[in-house]
Every structure is written in structure tokens, then in C-alpha cells.
Protein backbone atom coordinates (compact mmCIF):
# COMPACT_ATOMS: atom_id res chain seq x y z
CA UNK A 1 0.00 0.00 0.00
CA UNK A 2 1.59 3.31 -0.66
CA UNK A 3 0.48 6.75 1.74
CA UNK A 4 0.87 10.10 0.59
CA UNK A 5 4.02 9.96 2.86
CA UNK A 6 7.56 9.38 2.26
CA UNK A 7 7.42 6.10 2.77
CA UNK A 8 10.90 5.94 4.26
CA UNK A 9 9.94 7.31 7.27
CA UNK A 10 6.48 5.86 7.90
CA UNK A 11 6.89 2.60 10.98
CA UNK A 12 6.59 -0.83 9.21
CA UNK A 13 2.49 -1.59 9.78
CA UNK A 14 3.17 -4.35 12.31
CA UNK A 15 5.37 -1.88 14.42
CA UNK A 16 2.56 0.12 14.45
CA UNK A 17 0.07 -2.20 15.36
CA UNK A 18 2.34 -3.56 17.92
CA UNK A 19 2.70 -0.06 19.44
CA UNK A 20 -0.90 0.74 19.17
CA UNK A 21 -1.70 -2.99 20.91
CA UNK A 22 0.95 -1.83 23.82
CA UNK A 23 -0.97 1.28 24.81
CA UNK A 24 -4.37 0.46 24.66
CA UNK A 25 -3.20 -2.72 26.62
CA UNK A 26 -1.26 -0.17 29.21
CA UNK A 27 -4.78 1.82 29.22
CA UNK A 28 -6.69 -1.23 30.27
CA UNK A 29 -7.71 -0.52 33.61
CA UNK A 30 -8.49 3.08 32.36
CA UNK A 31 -10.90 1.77 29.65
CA UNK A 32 -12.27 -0.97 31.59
CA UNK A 33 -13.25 1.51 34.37
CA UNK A 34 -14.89 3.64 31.93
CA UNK A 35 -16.89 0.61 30.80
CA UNK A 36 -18.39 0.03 34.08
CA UNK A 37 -18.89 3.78 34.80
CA UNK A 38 -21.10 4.35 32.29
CA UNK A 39 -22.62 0.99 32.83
CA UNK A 40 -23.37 2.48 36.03
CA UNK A 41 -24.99 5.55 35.07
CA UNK A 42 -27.76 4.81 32.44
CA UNK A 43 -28.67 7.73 30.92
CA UNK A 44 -31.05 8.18 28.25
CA UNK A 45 -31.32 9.42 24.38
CA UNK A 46 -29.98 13.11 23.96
CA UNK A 47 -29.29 13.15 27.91
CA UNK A 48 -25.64 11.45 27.85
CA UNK A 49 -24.21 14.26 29.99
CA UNK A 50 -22.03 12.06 31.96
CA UNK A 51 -21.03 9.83 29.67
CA UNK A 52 -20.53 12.38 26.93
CA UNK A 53 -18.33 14.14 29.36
CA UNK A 54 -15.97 10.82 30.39
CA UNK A 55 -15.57 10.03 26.66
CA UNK A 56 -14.30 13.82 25.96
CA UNK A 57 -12.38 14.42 29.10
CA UNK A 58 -10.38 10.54 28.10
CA UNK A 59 -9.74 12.13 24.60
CA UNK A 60 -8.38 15.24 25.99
CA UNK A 61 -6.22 13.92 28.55
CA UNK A 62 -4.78 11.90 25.54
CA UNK A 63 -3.74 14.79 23.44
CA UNK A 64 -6.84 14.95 21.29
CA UNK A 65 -8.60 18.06 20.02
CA UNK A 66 -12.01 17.66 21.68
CA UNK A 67 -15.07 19.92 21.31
CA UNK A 68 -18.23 18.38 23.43
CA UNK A 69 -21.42 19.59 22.37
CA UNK A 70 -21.48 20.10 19.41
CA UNK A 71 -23.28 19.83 15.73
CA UNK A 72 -26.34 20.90 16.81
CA UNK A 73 -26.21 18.27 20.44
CA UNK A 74 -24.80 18.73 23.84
CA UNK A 75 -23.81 15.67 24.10
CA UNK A 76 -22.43 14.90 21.06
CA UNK A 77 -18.14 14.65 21.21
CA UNK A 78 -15.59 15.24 18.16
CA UNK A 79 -11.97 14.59 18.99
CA UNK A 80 -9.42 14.59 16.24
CA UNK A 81 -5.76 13.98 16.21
CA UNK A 82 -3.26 13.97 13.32
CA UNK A 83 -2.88 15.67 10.06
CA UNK A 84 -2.33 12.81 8.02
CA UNK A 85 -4.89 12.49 4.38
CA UNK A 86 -6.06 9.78 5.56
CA UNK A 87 -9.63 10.73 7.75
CA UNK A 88 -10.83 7.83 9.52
CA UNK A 89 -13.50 8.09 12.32
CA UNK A 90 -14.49 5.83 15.17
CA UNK A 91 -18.10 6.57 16.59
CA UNK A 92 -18.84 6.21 20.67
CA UNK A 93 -22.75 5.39 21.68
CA UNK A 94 -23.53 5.78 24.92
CA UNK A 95 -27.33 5.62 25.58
CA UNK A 96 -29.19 3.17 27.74
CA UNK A 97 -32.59 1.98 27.62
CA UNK A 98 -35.70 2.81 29.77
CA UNK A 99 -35.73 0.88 32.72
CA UNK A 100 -33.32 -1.77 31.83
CA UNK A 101 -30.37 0.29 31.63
CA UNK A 102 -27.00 -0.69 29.22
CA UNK A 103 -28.54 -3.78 27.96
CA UNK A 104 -27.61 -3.01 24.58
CA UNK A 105 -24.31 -2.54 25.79
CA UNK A 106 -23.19 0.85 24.47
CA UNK A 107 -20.66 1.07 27.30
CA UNK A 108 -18.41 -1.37 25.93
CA UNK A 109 -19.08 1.03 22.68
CA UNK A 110 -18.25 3.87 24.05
CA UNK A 111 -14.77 2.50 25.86
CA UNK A 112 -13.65 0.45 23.09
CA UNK A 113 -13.65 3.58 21.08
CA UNK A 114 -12.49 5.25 23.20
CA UNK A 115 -9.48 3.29 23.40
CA UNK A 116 -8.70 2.67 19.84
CA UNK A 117 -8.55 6.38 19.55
CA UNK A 118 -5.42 6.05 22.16
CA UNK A 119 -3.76 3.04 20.52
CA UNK A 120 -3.62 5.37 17.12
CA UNK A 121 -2.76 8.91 18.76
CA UNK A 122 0.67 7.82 18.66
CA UNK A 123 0.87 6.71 15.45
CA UNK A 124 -1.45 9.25 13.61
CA UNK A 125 0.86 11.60 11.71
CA UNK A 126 3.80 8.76 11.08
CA UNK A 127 1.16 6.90 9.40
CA UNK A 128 -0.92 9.69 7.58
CA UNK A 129 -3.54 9.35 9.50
CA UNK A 130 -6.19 12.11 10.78
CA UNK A 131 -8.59 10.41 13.90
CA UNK A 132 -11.51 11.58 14.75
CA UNK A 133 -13.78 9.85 17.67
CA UNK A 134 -17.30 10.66 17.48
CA UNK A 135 -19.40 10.37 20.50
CA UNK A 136 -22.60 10.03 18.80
CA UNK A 137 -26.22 10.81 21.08
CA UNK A 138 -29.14 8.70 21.12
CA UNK A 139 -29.07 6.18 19.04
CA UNK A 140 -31.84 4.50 20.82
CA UNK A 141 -34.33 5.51 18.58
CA UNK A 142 -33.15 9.60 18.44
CA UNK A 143 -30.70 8.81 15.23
CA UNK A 144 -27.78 11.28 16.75
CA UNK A 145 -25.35 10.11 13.80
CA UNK A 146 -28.00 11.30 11.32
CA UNK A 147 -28.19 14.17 12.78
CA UNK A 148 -24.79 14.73 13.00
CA UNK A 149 -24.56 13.51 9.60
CA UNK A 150 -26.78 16.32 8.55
CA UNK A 151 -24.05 18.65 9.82
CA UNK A 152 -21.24 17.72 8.44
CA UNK A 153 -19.54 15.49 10.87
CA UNK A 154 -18.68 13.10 8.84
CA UNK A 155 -17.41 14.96 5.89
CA UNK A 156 -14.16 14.59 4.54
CA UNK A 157 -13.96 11.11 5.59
CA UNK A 158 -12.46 7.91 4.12
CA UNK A 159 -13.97 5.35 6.50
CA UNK A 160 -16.13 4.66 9.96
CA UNK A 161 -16.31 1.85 12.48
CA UNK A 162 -17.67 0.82 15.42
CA UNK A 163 -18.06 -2.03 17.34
CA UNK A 164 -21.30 -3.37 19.01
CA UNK A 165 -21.65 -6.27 21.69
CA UNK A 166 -24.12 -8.72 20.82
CA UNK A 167 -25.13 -12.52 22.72
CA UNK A 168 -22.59 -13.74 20.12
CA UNK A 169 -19.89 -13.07 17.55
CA UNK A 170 -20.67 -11.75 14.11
CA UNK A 171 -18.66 -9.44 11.24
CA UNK A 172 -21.47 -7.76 10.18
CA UNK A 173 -25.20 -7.08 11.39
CA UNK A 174 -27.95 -7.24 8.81
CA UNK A 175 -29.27 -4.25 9.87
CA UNK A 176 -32.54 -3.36 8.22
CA UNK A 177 -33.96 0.22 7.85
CA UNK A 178 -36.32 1.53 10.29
CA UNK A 179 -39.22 4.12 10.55
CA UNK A 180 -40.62 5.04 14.09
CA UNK A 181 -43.40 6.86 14.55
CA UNK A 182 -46.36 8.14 17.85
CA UNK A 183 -49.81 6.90 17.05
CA UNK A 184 -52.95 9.09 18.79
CA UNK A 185 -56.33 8.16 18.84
CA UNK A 186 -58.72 11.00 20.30
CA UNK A 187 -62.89 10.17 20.61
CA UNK A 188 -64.97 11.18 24.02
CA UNK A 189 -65.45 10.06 26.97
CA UNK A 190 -68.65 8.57 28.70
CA UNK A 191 -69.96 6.34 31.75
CA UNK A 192 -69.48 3.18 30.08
CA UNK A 193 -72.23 1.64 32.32
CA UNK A 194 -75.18 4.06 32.07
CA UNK A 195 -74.06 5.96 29.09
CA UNK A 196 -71.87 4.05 26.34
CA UNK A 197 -73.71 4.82 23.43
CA UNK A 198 -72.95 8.67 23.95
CA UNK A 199 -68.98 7.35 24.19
CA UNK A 200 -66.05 7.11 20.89
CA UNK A 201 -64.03 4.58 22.54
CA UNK A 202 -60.33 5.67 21.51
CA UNK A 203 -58.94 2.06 23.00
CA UNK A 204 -61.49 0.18 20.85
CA UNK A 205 -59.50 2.11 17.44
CA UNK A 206 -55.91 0.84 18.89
CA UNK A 207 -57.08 -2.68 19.54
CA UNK A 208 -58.56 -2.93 15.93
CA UNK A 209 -55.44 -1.21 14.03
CA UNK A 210 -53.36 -3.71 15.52
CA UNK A 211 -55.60 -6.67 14.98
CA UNK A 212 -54.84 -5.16 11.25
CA UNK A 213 -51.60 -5.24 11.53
CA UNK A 214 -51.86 -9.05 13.07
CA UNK A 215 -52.97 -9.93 9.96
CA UNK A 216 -51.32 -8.02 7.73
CA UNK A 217 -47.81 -9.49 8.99
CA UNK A 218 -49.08 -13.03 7.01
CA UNK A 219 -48.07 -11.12 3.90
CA UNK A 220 -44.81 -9.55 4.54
CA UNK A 221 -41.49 -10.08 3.64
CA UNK A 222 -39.42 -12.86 5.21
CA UNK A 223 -37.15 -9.99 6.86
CA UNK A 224 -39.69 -7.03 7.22
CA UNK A 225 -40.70 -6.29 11.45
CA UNK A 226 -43.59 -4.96 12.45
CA UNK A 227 -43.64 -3.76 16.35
CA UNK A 228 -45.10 -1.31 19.12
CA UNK A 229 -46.43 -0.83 22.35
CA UNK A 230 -49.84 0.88 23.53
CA UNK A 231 -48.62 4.08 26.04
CA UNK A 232 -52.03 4.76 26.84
CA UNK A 233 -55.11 3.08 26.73
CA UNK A 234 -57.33 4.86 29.30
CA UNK A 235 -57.63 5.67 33.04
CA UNK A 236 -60.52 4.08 34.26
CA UNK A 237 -62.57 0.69 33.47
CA UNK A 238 -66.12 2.67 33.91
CA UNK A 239 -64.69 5.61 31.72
CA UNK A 240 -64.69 4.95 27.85
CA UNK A 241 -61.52 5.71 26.60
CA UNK A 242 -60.95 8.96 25.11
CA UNK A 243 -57.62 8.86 24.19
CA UNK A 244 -55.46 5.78 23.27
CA UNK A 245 -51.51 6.26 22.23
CA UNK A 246 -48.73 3.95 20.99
CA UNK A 247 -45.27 3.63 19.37
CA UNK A 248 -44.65 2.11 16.62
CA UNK A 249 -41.61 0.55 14.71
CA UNK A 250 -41.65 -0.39 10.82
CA UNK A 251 -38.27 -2.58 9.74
CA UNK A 252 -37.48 -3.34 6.32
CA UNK A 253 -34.43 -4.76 4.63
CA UNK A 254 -33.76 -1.09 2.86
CA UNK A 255 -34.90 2.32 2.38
CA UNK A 256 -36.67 1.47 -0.39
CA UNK A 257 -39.03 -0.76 0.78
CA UNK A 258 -39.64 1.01 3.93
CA UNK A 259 -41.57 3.80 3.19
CA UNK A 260 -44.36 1.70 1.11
CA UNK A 261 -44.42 -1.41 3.94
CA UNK A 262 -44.82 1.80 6.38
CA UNK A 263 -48.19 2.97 4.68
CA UNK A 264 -49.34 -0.57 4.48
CA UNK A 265 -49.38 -0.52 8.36
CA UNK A 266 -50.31 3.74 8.71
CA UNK A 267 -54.25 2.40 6.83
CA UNK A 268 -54.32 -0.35 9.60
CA UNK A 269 -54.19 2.42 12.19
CA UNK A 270 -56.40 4.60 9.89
CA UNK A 271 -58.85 2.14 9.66
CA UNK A 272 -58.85 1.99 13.47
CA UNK A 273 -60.26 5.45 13.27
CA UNK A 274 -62.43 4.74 10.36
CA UNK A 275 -64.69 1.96 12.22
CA UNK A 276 -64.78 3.71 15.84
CA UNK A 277 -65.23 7.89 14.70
CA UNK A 278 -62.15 8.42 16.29
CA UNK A 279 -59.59 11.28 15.39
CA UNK A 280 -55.74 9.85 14.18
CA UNK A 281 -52.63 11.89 14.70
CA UNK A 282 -49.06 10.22 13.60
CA UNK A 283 -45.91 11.88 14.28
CA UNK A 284 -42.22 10.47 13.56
CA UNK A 285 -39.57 9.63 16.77
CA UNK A 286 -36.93 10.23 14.86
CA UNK A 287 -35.63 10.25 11.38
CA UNK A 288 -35.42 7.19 9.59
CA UNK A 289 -32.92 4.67 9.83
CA UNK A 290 -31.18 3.44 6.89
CA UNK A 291 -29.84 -0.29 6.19
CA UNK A 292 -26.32 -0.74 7.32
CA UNK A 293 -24.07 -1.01 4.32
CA UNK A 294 -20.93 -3.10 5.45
CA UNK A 295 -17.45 -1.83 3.07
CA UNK A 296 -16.55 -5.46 2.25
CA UNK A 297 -12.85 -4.63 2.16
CA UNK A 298 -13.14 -3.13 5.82
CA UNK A 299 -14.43 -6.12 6.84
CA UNK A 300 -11.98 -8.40 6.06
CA UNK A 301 -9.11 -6.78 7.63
CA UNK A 302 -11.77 -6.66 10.65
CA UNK A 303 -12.13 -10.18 10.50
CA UNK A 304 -8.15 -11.06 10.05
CA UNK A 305 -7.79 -8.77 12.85
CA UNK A 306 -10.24 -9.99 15.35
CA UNK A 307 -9.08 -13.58 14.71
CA UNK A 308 -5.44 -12.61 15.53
CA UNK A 309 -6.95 -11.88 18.98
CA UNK A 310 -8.51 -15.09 19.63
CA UNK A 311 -11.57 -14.29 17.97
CA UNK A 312 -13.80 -16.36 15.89
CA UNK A 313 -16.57 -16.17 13.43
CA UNK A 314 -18.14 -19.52 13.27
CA UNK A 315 -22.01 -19.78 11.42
CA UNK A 316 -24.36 -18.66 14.37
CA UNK A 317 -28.28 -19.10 14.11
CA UNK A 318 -28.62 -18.00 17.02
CA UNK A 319 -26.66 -14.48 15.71
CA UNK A 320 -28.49 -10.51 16.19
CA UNK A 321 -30.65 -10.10 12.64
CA UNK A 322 -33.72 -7.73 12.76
CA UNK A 323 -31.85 -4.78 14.23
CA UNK A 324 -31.66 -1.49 13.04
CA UNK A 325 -28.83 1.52 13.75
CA UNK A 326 -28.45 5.15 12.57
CA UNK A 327 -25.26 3.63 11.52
CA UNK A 328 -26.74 2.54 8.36
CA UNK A 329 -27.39 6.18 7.13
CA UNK A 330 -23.53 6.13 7.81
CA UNK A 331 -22.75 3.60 5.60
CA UNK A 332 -24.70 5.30 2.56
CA UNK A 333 -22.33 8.12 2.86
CA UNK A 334 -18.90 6.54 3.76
CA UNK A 335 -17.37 3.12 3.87
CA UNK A 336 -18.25 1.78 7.00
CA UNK A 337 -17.85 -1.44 9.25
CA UNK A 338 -20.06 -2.15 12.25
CA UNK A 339 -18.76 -5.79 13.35
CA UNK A 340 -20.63 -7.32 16.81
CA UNK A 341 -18.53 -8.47 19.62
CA UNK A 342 -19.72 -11.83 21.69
CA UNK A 343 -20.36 -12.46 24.70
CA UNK A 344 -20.89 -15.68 25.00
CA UNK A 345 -24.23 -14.87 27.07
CA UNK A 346 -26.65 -16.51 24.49
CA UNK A 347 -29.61 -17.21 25.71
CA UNK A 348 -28.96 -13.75 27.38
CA UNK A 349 -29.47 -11.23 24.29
CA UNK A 350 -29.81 -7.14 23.80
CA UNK A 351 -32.48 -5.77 25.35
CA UNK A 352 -33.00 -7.88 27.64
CA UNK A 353 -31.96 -7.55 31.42
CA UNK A 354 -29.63 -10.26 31.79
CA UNK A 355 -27.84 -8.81 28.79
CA UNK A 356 -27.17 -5.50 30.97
CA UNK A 357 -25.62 -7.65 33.33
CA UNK A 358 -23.89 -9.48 30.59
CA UNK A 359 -22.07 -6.22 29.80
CA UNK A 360 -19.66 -5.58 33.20
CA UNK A 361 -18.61 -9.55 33.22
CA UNK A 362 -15.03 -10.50 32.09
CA UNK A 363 -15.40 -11.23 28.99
CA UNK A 364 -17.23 -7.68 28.43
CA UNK A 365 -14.09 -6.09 29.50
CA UNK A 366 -11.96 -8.27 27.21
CA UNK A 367 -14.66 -7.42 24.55
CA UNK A 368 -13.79 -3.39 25.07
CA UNK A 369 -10.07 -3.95 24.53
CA UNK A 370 -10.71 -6.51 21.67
CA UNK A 371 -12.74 -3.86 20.04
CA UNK A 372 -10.26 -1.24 20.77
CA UNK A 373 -6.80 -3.32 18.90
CA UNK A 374 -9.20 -4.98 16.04
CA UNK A 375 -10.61 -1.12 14.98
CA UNK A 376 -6.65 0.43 15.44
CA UNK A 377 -5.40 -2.23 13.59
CA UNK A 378 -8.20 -1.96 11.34
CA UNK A 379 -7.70 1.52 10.81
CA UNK A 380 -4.07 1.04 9.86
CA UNK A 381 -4.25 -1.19 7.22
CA UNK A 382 -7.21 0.72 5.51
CA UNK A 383 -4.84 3.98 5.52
CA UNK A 384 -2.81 3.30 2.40
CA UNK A 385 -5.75 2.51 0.64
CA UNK A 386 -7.33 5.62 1.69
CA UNK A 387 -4.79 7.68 0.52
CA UNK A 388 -4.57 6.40 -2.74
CA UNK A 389 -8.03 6.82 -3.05
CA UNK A 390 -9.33 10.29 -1.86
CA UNK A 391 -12.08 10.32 -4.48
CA UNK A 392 -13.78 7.80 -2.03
CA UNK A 393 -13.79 10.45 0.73
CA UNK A 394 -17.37 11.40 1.89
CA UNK A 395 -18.72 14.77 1.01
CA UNK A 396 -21.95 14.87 2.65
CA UNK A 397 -23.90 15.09 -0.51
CA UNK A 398 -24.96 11.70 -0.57
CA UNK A 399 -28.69 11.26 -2.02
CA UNK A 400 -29.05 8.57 0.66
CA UNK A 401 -27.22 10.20 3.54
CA UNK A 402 -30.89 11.50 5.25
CA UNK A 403 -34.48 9.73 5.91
């Protein structure tokens, strides 16, 4: 591979992979401990203060250039180091869950990028390399890199990883592309004993929309997901319902067969409204989510990477498919690898509560510096290439870099 460098005085690419294993081993404890403190301090979507903060103030103390807060989200975090042509970004999440906490595991996320970003600081100018860590907000359903996205933080760049924990090992996540919206029925209230005919039973327009979607799911594709929840559904049993509200989650194995599975399911909830008289409001969560795009290249080195530490990618049924990650819209824009670290905690698997307790065990903390050697290592033996390709850098213009 050649860099735009004099090539003379560039370190051999094992030296540098040795030297960038050596410190992010030497940071262990450091990155371990940020792990669990995170882990310890669930916050939610867009309210990452802590977090955010422990993720910039490691970057800092490490020489990086670190703004916190910023495109648009306070707790979004850019750090950059070198001035090599090479721009290659590795993204931090750090958002929990309602009431179960990091059982998703974003604070192995956050750490092991944290880390890599150490094991290349060293490195970054000898080997033409710029670094940028992005801590990236909410993307439990908020989509902080699209945002971000939408402002530029990922210009300029000739590749993005991440890693992700998951029950067990896999290169790549199919992840499909995802529409969320709020669902609001509105009819009147009434004594449901003495006086139901004078009632427009908002509950009664829920229960029927998703009895529609029950059936409509028989004639779906093999990979499309249909899912929600009812918020509301009334306050007392001798009260007819006036106002019923859900959320609601349309996957799809690409943006282009989202939006028309999506208004397949928005007449079920219309013709909730249609049989009761009720009034129907929709309203997105967030923007959409694209399918994740894995840069096949990327992932190989990933893979000989990971497997030089130990790791393994055997054929797993029992592997994450279904899920969805802002990280996709990422991948439309700029090559992009999203690999998913094991835990070995299957049946224990994201989003469930034994997962978040899954995510502080040993083998989570070997996962964070795993992730942390496999994405430095990764990142310098996809520099040369990036170099001597700078027409693949992202501008931002992308036709499929939004919803």
C-alpha cells in the first residue's frame, strides 16, 4: 500500500500495530473503568451528559482536540488527532434503555472507542492518518449520527467503524432500515355503564389497528418487522376511553421498501379510526434509519484482525438479525464497518436484562479492549488505501445520507 508519505519514514504496519496494541493494553484498567462507569450511570437518548463528558475528558487527557457539544447536540463529542490524508472516524454510543439500563451494551461502545482512539494517537501523523472519535447521542431511537450527519460530521472522511456487543460473535449485522413513529387516537369520553352509546371509545381504534396489523404481517417479507407498544389506553374501566396512544416501529431490509411497507401498516391504524369515529394523529420519533451497508474490504481486515486476537466467526443461528442503527445512514455516505462483539451470554441477548448484566462480566471487559486493537489495527491497514483513493472520501452530498 503506498500513503501520501515518504514512505521511508512511515513505521513498518506491524510496528505500528504492535505499538498501538501496547498502549491500549497499558490503558486497560483506564478503559475498563470507563466501561463500568457508564454501565453504572444509564442515561437516556440526547441526555448522555455524563457519559458524553468521560468520553471527551479521556480524549483530551490523551492529546486529542475535543469539542463536546457540538453539531447541533450537547452531548455529542468530536476529537481529532493527526494531520495525516487519511480521515478515519471511530463513533462512541452511549445511551441506555428505559428501565433496563445498558442492555444493549453501548458502554463497551463507548470504551472500546475510546481506546482505539489512544492506541492510534501515537501513530497518527507517522502513518498519515487524521482520527476523529465521534461520540454520537441517542441512538436509541433519536438517530444522533443522522443528525450529526446532517451537519457535516462526517465529511471529509475515508472510513467509519464501530463495534457493538451482541449474545454472540458476528462481522457484520444485517441491519434493516427503520421508521418510528407516535400513534394518537382521540374520541370522548362517557360512563361506560349508564351511558356508552354517547362514548367514541379511543382504546377500541388501537385494539382494531393492531388486529390489522396481526394480519397483515401473514403477507410480509421474510425480513420485514412490524412492532409497538400501547402508552395509553385509558384511566378508568367505567370511563370509555378517550384517548389511546402507541409507538410504533416499521423494519425493512432497505430504504426502499420502507416507506411503502410503512403505509401498508399507517391504513391499519387509519382504519382503526375509520370503524370507531375516532380522530388519528401520527408523528415520527426520529428520522429514519437506513440499512447498514458493510465496506466489504473493511471487513476483512476486521475479521483477520479480530481472529489474531482469539476471535472467531463460526455460522451462528442464534446471531443478532432484525436490528436497526443510525449507523446505516452512515454507511450510505462513507465506507463503514459495524462488526458485533460476543459475549458468549446466548440465551442472554440485547435488550433484555440479563444482557445489561452481561455487559460488566469478564469477557465484556476483554470485549472493550478486543474492540479497541481490532478497529486500530483496522484503521491502519485501511490507511494506504485511503490515501490512494481520496475520491472515495465522503462529502456529505450523498442522495441517501438523510431519511
Amino acid at each position: 500500500m503506498t500513503t501520501a508519505k515518504d514512505t521511508t519514514k512511515a513505521p513498518a504496519y506491524g510496528t505500528a500495530k504492535d505499538t498501538a496494541a501496547r498502549r491500549i493494553r497499558a490503558a486497560g484498567d483506564q478503559l475498563v473503568a470507563l466501561s463500568h462507569r457508564i454501565h453504572a450511570h444509564p442515561e437516556l437518548a440526547f441526555e448522555e451528559h455524563l457519559a458524553s463528558r468521560w468520553v471527551a475528558d479521556a480524549l483530551d487527557d490523551a492529546g486529542f482536540e475535543v469539542q463536546h457539544g457540538c453539531y447541533g447536540l450537547p452531548t455529542a463529542v468530536s476529537a481529532t488527532i493527526g494531520t495525516g490524508p487519511a480521515h478515519i472516524a471511530i463513533c462512541a454510543e452511549y445511551d441506555a434503555l428505559p428501565e433496563i439500563g445498558h442492555a444493549c451494551g453501548h458502554n463497551i461502545i463507548a470504551a472500546a472507542a475510546v481506546g482505539a482512539g489512544l492506541g492510534l494517537a501515537p501513530l497518527a501523523d507517522e502513518l498519515g492518518l487524521t482520527v476523529r472519535v465521534l461520540g454520537t447521542p441517542a441512538e436509541e431511537g433519536g438517530g444522533g449520527k443522522i443528525l450529526m450527519l446532517e451537519q457535516g460530521a462526517f465529511d471529509g472522511l475515508h472510513a467509519a467503524m464501530m463495534v457493538h456487543p451482541a449474545a454472540t460473535e458476528s462481522a457484520a449485522m444485517p441491519g434493516l432500515a427503520v421508521t418510528q413513529f407516535d400513534v394518537t387516537y382521540r374520541g370522548k369520553p362517557a360512563h361506560a355503564g349508564a351511558y356508552p352509546e354517547l362514548g367514541v371509545n379511543a382504546a377500541d381504534a388501537m385494539t382494531l389497528a393492531q388486529v390489522g396489523i396481526g394480519l397483515l404481517r401473514q403477507q410480509t417479507a421474510t425480513d420485514d418487522r412490524i412492532s409497538g407498544i400501547s402508552t395509553e389506553a385509558g384511566s378508568a374501566a367505567n370511563i370509555i376511553p378517550d384517548v389511546s396512544r402507541g409507538r410504533w416501529i416499521v423494519r425493512t431490509g432497505s430504504l426502499d421498501t420502507l416507506q411503502p411497507l410503512a403505509r401498508r401498516v399507517h391504513r391499519c391504524f387509519e382504519a382503526g379510526a375509520l370503524a370507531t369515529g375516532c380522530e388519528l394523529t401520527t408523528s415520527p420519533v426520529s428520522p429514519d434509519y437506513a440499512d447498514l451497508r458493510p465496506d466489504q474490504d473493511m471487513l476483512t481486515r476486521w475479521v483477520a484482525n479480530a481472529t489474531t486476537l482469539g476471535r472467531s466467526f463460526p455460522h451462528v443461528p442464534n446471531g443478532i438479525a432484525g436490528a436497526s442503527t443510525d449507523m446505516g445512514n452512515v454507511s450510505h455516505v462513507v465506507p463503514t464497518i459495524h462488526p458485533m462483539l460476543g459475549l458468549d451470554c446466548y440465551p442472554a441477548v440485547n435488550h433484555q436484562p440479563e444482557f445489561t448484566a452481561a455487559c460488566i462480566t469478564p469477557t465484556a471487559d476483554r470485549a472493550v479492549l478486543d474492540g479497541a486493537i481490532a478497529m486500530a489495527w483496522t484503521a491502519i491497514d485501511t490507511a494506504g488505501d485511503a490515501v490512494g483513493d481520496t475520491t472515495g472520501a465522503a462529502t456529505g452530498d450523498s442522495p441517501n445520507a438523510g431519511p
